[in-house]
Protein backbone atom coordinates (compact mmCIF):
# COMPACT_ATOMS: atom_id res chain seq x y z
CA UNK A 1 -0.75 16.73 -53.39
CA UNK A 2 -3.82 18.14 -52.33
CA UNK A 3 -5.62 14.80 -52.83
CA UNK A 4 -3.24 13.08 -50.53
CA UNK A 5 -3.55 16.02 -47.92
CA UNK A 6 -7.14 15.21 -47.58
CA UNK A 7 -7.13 11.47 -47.25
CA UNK A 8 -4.60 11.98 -44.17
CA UNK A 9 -6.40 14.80 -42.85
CA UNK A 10 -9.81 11.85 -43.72
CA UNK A 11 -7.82 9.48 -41.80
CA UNK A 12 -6.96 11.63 -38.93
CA UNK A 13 -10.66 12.69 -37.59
CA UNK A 14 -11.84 9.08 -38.52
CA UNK A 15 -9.26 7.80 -35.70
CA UNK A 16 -9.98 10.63 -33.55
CA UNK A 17 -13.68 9.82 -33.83
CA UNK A 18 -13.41 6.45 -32.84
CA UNK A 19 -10.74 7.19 -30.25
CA UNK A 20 -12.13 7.61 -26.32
CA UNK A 21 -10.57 9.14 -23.27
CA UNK A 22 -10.53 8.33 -19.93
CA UNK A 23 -10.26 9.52 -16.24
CA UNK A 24 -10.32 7.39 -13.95
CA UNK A 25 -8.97 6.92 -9.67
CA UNK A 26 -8.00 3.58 -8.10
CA UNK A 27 -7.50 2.86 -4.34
CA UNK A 28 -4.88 0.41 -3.80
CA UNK A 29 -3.80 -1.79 -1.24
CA UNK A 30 -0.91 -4.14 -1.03
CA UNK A 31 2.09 -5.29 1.03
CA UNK A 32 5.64 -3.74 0.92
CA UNK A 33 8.10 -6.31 0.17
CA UNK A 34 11.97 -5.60 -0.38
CA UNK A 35 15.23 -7.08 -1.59
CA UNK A 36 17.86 -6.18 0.27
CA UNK A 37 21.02 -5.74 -0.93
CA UNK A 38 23.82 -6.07 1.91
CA UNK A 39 27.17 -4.33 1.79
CA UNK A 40 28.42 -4.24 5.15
CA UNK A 41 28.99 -7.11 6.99
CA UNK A 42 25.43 -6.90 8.69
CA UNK A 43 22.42 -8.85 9.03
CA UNK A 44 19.07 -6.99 8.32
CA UNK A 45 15.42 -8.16 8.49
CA UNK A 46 11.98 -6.69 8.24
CA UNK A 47 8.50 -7.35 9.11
CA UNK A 48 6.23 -5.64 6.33
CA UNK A 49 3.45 -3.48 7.52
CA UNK A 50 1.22 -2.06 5.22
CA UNK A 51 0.66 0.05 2.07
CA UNK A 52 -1.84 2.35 0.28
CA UNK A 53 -2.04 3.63 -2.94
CA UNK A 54 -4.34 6.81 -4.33
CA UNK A 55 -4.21 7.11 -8.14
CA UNK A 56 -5.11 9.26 -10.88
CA UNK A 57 -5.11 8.01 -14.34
CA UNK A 58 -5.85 8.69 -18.29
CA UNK A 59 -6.05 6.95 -21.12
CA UNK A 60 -6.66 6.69 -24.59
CA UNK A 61 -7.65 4.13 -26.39
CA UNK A 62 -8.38 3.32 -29.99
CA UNK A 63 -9.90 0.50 -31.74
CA UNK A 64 -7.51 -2.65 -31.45
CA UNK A 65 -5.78 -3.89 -28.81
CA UNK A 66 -2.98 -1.44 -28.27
CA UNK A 67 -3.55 1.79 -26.46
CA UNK A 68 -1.73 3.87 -24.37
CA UNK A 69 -2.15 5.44 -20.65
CA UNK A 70 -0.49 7.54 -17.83
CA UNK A 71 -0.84 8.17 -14.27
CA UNK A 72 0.58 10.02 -11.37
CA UNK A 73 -0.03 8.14 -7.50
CA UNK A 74 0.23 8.84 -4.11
CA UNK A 75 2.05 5.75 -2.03
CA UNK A 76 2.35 5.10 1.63
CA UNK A 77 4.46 2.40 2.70
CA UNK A 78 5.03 0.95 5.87
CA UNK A 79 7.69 -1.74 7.16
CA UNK A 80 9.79 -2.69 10.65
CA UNK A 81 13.61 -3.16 9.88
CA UNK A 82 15.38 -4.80 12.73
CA UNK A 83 19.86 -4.65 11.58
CA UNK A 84 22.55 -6.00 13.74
CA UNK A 85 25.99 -5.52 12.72
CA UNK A 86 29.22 -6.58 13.91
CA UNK A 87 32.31 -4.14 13.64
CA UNK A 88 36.42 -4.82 14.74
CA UNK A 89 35.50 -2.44 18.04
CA UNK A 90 31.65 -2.26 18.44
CA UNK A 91 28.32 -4.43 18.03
CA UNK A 92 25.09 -2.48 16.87
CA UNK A 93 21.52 -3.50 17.45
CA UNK A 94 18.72 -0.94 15.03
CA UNK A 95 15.32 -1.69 15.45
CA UNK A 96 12.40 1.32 13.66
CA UNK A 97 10.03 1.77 12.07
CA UNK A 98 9.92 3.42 8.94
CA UNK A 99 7.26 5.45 7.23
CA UNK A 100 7.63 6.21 3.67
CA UNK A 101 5.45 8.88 1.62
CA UNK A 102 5.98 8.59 -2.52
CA UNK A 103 4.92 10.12 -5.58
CA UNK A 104 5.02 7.98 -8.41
CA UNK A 105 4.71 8.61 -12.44
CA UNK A 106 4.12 5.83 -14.99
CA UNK A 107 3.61 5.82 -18.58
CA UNK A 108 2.97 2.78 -20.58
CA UNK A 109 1.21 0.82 -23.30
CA UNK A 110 -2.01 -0.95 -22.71
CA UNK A 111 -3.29 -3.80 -24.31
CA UNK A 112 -7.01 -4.47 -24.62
CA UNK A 113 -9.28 -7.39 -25.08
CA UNK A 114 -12.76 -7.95 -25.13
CA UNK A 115 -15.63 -5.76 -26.50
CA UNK A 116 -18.21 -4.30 -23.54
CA UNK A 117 -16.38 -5.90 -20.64
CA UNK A 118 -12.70 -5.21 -21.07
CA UNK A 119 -9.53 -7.36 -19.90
CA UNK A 120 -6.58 -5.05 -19.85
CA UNK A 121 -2.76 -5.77 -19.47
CA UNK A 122 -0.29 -2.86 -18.43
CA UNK A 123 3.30 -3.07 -18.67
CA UNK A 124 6.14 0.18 -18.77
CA UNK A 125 8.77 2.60 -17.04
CA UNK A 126 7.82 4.31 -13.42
CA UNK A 127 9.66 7.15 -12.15
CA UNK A 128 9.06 7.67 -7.89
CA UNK A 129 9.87 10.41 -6.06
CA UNK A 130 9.82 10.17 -2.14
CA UNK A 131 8.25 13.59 -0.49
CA UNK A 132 8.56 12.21 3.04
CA UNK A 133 9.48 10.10 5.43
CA UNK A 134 9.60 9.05 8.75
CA UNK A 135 11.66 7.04 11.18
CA UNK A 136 10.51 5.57 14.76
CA UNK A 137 13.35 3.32 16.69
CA UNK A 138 16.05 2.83 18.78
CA UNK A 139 19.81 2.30 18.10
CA UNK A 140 22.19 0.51 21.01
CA UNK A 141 25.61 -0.11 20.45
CA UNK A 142 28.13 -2.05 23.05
CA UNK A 143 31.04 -3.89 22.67
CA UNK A 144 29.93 -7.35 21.85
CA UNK A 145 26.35 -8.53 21.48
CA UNK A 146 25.81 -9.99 25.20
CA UNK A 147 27.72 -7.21 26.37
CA UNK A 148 24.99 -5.80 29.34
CA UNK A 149 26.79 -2.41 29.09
CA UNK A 150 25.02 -0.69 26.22
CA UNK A 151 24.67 2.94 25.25
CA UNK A 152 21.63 3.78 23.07
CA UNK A 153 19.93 6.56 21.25
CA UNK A 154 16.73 6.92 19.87
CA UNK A 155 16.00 7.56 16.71
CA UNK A 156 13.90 10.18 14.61
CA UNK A 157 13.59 11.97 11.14
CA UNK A 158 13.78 11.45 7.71
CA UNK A 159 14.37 7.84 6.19
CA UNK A 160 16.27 9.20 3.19
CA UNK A 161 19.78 8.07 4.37
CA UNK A 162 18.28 4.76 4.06
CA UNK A 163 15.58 4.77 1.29
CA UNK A 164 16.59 6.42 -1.97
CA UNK A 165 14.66 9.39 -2.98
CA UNK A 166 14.36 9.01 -6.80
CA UNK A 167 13.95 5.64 -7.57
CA UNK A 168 13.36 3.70 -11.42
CA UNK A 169 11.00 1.25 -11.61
CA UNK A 170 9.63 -1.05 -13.99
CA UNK A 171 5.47 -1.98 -13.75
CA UNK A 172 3.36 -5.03 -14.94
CA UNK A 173 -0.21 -4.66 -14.27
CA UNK A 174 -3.56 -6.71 -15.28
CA UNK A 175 -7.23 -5.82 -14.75
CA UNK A 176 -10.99 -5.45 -16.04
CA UNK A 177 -13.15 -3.06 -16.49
CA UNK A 178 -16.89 -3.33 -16.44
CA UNK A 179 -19.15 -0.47 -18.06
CA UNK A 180 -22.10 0.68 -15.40
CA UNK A 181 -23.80 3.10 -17.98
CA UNK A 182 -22.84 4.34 -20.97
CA UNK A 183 -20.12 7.10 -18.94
CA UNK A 184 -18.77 5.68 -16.19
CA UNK A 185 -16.80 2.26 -15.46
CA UNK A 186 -16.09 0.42 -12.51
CA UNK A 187 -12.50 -1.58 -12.42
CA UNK A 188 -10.47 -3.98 -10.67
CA UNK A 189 -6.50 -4.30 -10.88
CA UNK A 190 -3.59 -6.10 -9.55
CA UNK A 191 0.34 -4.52 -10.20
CA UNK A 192 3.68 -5.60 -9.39
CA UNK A 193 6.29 -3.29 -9.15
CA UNK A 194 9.67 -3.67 -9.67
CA UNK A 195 12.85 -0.75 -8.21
CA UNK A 196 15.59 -1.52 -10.30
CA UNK A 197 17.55 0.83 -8.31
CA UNK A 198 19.48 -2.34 -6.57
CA UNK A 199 20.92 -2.72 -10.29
CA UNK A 200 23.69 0.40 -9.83
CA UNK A 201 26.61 0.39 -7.64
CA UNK A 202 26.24 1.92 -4.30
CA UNK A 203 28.12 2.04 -0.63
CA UNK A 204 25.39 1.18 1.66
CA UNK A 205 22.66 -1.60 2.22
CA UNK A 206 20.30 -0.92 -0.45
CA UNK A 207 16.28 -1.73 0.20
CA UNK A 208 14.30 -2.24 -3.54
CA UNK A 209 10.37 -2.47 -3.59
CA UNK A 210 9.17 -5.52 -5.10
CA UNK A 211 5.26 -5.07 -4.07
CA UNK A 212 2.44 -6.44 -5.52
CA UNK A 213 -0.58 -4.29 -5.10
CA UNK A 214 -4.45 -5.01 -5.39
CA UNK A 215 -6.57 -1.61 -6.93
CA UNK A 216 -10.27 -0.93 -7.38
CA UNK A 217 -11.52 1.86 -9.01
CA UNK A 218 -14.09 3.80 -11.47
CA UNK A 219 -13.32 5.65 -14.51
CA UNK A 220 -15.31 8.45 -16.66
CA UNK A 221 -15.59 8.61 -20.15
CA UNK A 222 -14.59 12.34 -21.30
CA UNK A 223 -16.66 13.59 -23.86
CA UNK A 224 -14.70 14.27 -27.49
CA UNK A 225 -14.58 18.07 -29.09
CA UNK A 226 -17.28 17.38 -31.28
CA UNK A 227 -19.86 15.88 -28.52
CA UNK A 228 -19.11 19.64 -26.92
């Protein structure tokens, strides 16, 4: 018993001392695209703006090809929705702007090739949580579309009656990193992200992220407890 104690406490420290850890930020930049899922009779379409991306990450890797990381982001997306609908009594013209601040979570397997300069491919679960948001527009409404009688409102505040708060997302992600000195790396990334929040019922037009988005970034080594 005790023998086989030692050999797994052997084989525990010999991991852990080939084993490396990681900090590292990206800066992203990409383009917000949607699908749009329509369930009023209602035809919507956007222009896409602009987004930005701030990320913290760790990982830990291990000899081999799989390892394992996590991250938390900061994501700004912006997009122009222009939706006219048709109604038995009315016809309504929206046209804003939204502005859409989000939190995001992953966690998720990494796999690793190469020896000094590394090709890595990411793929897992995301969790997003949107902290605020933003609307700039106008809303008319009049009888029937060429109707020159029209009475409109502006509007203002947050977007969450449109955009879902918590949203579930699946990643895919691929990159390189390239060692500078012996502590820090540089890295460049591309990731697609996928809401799958479009995949559950719900009563009103539903907008899912399907953005790709380009990252560049730099990365630490952390020292291990016994290079303290």
């Amino acid at each position: 018993m005790y023998k086989h104690t030692f050999i797994l406490i052997f084989i525990i420290f010999s991991i852990k001392g080939f084993s490396q850890s990681l900090a590292g930020i990206n800066l992203g930049y990409g383009i917000p695209y949607y699908q749009i899922i329509n369930n009023k009779a209602a035809q919507i379409d956007y222009t896409p703006k602009s987004l930005f991306d701030l990320e913290l990450n760790y990982k830990k890797r291990w000899p081999g090809i799989l390892n394992f990381g996590s991250s938390i982001s900061y994501q700004f997306q912006s997009s122009h929705f222009n939706v006219e609908e048709t109604t038995p009594i009315s016809y309504v013209y929206q046209s804003r702007d939204y502005k859409l601040h989000f939190i995001n979570i992953k966690a998720f397997p990494e796999f690793i090739f190469g020896d000094k300069i590394r090709y890595y491919f990411q793929i897992g679960p995301s969790m997003s949580f949107m902290v605020y948001s933003d609307i700039d527009g106008y809303t008319e409404i009049s009888e029937k579309e060429n109707s020159p009688t029209k009475l409109r409102t502006e509007d203002s505040g947050s977007a969450s009656e449109v955009f879902d708060i918590f949203n579930f997302m699946f990643f895919m992600g691929a990159g390189i990193d390239i060692p500078i000195n012996e502590k820090m790396l540089v890295s460049a990334s591309a990731q697609y992200q996928y809401n799958i929040n479009s995949w559950f019922a719900v009563e009103h037009n539903t907008y899912s992220d399907r953005s790709l988005i380009f990252r560049i970034g730099i990365s630490y080594k952390l020292p291990q407890v016994g290079d303290l």
